[in-house]
Protein backbone atom coordinates (compact mmCIF):
# COMPACT_ATOMS: atom_id res chain seq x y z
CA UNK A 1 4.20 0.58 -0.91
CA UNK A 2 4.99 2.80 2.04
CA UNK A 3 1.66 3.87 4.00
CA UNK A 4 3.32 7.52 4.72
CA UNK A 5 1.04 10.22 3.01
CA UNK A 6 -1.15 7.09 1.15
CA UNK A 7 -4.77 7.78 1.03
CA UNK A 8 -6.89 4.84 2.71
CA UNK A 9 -10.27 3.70 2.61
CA UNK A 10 -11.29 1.05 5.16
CA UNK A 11 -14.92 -0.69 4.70
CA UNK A 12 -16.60 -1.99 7.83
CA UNK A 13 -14.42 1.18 9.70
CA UNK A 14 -16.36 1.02 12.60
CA UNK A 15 -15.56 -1.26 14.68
CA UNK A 16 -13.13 -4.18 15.59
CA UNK A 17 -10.63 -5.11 12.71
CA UNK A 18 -11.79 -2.34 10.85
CA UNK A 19 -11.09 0.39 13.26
CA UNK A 20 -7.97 -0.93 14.62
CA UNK A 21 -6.99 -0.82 10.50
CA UNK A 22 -7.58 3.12 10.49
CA UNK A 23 -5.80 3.85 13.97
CA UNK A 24 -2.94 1.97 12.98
CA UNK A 25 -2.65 3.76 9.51
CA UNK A 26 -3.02 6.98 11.19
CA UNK A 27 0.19 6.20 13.23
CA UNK A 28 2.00 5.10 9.89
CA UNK A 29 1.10 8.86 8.53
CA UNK A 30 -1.29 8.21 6.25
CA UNK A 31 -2.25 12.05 5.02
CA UNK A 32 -6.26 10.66 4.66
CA UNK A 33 -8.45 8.05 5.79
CA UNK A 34 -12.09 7.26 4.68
CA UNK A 35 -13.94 5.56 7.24
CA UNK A 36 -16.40 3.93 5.97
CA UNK A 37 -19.77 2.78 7.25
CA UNK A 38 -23.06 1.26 7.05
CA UNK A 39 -24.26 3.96 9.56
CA UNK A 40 -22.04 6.99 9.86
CA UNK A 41 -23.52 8.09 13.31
CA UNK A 42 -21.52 5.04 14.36
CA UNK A 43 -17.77 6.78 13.47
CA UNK A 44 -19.03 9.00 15.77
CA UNK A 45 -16.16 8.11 18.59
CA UNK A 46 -13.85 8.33 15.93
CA UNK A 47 -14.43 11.88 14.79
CA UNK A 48 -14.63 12.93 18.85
CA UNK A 49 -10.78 14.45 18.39
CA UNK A 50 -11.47 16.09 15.13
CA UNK A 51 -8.52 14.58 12.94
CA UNK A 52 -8.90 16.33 9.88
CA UNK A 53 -7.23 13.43 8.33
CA UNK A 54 -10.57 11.25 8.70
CA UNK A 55 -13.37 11.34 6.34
CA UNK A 56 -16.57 9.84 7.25
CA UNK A 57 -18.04 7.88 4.15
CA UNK A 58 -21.83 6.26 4.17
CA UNK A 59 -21.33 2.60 2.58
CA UNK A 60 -23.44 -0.31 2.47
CA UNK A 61 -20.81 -2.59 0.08
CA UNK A 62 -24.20 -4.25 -1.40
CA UNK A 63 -25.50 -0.96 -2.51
CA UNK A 64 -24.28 -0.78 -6.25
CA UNK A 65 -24.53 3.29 -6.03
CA UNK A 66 -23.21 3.96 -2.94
CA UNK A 67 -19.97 1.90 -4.09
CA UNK A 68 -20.01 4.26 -7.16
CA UNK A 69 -20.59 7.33 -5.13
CA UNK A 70 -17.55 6.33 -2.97
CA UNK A 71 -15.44 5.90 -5.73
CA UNK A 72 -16.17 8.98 -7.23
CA UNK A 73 -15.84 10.75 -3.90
CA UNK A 74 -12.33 8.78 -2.33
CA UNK A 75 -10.86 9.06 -6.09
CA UNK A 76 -7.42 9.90 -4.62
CA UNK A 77 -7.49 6.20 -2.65
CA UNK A 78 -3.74 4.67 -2.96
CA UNK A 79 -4.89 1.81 -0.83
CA UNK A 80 -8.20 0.01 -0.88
CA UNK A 81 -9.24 -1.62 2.46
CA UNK A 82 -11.81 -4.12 2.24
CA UNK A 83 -12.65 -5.11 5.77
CA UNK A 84 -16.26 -5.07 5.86
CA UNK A 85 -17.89 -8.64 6.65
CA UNK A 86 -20.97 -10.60 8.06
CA UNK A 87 -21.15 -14.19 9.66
CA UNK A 88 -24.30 -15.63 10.56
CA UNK A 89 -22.84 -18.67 12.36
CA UNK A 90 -25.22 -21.21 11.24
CA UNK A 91 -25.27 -24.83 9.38
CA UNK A 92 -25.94 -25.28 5.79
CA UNK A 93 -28.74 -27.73 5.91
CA UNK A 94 -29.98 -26.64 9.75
CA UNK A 95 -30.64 -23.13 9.00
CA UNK A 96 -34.22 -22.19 9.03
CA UNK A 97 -33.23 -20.52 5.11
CA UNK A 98 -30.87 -19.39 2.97
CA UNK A 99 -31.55 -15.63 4.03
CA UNK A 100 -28.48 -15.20 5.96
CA UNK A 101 -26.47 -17.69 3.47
CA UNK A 102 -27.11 -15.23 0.87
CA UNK A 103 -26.19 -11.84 3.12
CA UNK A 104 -22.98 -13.44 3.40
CA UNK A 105 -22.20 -13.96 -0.17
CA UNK A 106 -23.43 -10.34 -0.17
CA UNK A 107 -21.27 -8.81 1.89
CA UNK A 108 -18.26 -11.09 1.74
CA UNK A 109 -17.98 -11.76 -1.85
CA UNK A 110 -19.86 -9.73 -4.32
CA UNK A 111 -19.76 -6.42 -1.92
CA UNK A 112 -15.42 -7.33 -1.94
CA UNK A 113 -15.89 -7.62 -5.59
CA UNK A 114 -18.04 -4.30 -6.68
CA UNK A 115 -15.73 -2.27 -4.44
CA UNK A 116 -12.41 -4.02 -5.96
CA UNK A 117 -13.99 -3.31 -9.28
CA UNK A 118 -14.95 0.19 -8.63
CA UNK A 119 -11.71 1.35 -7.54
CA UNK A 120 -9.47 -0.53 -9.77
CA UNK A 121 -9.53 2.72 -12.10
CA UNK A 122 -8.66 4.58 -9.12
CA UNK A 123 -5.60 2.59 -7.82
CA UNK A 124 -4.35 2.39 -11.73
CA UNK A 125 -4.22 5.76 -11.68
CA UNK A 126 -2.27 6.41 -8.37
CA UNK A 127 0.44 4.02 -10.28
CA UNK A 128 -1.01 0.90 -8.96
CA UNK A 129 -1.69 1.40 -5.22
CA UNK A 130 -2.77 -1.91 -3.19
CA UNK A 131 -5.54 -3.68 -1.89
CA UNK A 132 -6.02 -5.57 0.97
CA UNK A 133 -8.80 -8.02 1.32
CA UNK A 134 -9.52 -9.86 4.70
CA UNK A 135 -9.71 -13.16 4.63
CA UNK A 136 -10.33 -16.14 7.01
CA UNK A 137 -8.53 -19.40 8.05
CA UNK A 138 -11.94 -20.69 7.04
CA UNK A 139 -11.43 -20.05 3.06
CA UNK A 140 -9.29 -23.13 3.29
CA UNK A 141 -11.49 -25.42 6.10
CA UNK A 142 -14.88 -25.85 6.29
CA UNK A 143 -16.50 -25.15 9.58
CA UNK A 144 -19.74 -27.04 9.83
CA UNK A 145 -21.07 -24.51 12.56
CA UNK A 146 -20.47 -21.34 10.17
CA UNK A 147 -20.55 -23.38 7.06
CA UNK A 148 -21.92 -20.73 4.71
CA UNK A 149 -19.84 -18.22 6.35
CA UNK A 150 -17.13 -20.61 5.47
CA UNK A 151 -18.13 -20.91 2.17
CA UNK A 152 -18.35 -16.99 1.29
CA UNK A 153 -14.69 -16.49 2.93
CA UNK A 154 -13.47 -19.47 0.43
CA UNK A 155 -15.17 -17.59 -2.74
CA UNK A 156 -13.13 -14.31 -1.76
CA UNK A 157 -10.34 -16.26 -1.26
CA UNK A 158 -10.52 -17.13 -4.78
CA UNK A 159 -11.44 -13.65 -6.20
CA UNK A 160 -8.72 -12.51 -4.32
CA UNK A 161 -6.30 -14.71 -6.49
CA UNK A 162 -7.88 -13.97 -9.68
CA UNK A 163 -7.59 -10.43 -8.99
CA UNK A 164 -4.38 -10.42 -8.18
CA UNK A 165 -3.39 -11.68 -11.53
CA UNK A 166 -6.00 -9.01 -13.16
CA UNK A 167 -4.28 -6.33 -11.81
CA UNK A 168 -0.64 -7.33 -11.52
CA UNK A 169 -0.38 -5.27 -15.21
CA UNK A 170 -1.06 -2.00 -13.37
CA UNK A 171 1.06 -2.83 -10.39
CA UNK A 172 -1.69 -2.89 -8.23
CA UNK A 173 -0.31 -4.95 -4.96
CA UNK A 174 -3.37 -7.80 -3.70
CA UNK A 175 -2.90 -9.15 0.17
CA UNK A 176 -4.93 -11.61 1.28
CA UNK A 177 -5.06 -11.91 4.71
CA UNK A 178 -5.91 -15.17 6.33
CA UNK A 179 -6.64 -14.74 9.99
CA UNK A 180 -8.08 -17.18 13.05
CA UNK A 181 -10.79 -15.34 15.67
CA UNK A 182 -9.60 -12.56 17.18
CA UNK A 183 -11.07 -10.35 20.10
CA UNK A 184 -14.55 -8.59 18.29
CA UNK A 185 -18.39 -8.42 18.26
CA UNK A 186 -18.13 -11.08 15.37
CA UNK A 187 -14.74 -13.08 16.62
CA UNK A 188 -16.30 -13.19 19.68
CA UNK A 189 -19.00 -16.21 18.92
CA UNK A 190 -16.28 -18.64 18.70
CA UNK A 191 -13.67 -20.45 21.20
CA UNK A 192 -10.83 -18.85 22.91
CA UNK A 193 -8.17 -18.19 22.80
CA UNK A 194 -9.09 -15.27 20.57
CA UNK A 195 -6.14 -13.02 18.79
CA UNK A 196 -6.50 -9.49 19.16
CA UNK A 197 -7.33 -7.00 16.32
CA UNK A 198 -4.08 -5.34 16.42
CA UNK A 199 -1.90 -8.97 15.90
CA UNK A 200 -3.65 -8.93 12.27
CA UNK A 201 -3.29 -5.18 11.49
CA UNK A 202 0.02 -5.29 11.66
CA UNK A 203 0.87 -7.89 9.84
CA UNK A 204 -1.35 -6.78 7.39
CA UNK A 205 0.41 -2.97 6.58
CA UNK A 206 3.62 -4.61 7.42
CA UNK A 207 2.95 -6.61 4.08
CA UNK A 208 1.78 -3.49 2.47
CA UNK A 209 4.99 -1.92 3.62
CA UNK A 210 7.31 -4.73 2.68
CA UNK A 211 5.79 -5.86 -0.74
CA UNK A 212 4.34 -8.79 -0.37
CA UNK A 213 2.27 -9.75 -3.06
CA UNK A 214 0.18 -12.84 -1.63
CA UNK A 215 -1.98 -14.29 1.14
CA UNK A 216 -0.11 -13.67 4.58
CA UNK A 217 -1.11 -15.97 7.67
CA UNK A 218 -1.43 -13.37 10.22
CA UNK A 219 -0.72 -14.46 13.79
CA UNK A 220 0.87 -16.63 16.16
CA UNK A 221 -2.41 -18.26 16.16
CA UNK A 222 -3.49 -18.29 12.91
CA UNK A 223 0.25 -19.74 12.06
CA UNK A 224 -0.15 -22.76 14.17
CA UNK A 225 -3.62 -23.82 12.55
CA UNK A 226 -2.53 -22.90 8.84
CA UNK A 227 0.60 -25.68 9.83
CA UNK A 228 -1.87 -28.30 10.87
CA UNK A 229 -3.53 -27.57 7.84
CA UNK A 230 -0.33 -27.85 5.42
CA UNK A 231 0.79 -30.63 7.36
CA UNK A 232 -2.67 -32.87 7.03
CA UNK A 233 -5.35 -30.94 5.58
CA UNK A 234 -7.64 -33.37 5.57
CA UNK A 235 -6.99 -34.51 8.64
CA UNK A 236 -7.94 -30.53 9.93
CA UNK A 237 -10.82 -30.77 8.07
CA UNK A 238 -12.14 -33.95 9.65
CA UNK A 239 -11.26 -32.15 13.35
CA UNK A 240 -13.35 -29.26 12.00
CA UNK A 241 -16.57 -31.17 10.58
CA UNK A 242 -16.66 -32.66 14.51
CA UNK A 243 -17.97 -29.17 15.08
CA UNK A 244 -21.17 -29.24 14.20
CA UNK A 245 -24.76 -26.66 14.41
CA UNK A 246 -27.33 -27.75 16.71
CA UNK A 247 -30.41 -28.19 15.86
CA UNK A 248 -33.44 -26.21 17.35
């Protein structure tokens, strides 16, 4: 799919990977780009040079009718975006609840789910379109210290496969993109080094571009972790579960 003239809508638009997503599409000549946001006061700095090609879009991914108001609204979308995520950074068992456990399951899964499922209709009818969801080097290891973080990433990891298959009938492309931190608000709460945003973008729509069907390992970084991980997964794994929450 070439991302000249394609109609985009990024979730979580705002900020970090998800703004880095729209600038780079805008340089690719995509004709229109819904950014999309919990708050819309925060695409503020985005609208500041009055692209007409932007179009500001109120979404909360867990709100079942604002996902059906956007897909009534962005029903010209050739490619689907779903960026939009929340990490709590806490243990399974040491967490004071499961508040924040079930947020990210929210947000991660079922919001990447209802917004897959909304505009499925749409991207069928664009001749198939493409989706990308992001991902996480942590759908495949377990990180004690963001374990139900972890756990969310590893259920869309799975719904992205499934719906892959689901769609492959309409030609609707699915990339999965598996990614280490990088340099945001979120990325930021964990080790250096730390890619940057733009490393993953790029890879991303350069799969878009080039066809790939699949889960791409995005980065330098991310490249050297995912071959300690095919090389002696559960040997990663047992380096990971080291990491562990502490208790208050």
């Amino acid at each position: 799919m070439k991302l000249a003239h394609s109609v985009a809508l990024v979730t979580g638009a705002n900020r970090g990977i998800g703004r880095v997503f729209v600038e780079e599409l805008l340089k690719r000549g995509a004709s229109k780009v819904y950014i999309a946001a919990r708050d819309t006061t925060s695409l503020k700095e985005m609208l500041k040079d009055r692209d007409h090609r932007l179009v500001p879009m109120p979404l909360d991914v867990t709100d079942a009718d604002q996902v059906a108001a956007a897909a009534a609204i962005a029903s010209d979308v050739t490619l689907l975006i779903n960026n939009a995520g929340y990490a709590a950074f806490e243990g399974a068992i040491s967490a004071s609840d499961i508040d924040n456990a079930r947020r990210e399951m929210d947000v991660n899964y079922f919001g990447t789910l209802a917004l897959t499922r909304a505009f499925a209709p749409v991207l069928a009818k664009s001749g198939g379109g493409a989706l990308i969801n992001m991902l996480s080097m942590l759908s495949l290891i377990s990180l004690p210290v963001a374990a139900t973080y972890s756990a969310s990433k590893a259920a869309s990891l799975s719904l992205t496969r499934s719906v892959r298959a689901e769609l492959g009938a309409q030609g609707t492309q699915v990339v999965g993109v598996l990614a280490v931190q990088t340099e945001t608000e979120m990325g930021a709460k964990l080790p250096e080094p730390r890619m940057t945003p733009q490393e993953v973008v790029t890879e991303a729509l350069d799969a878009i571009e080039t066809a790939v069907n699949d889960e791409i390992v995005a980065g330098d970084q991310t490249r050297a972790i995912y071959a300690a991980f095919t090389a002696d997964p559960k040997g990663l794994q047992a380096k990971m579960s080291t990491r562990l929450p502490q208790r208050a």
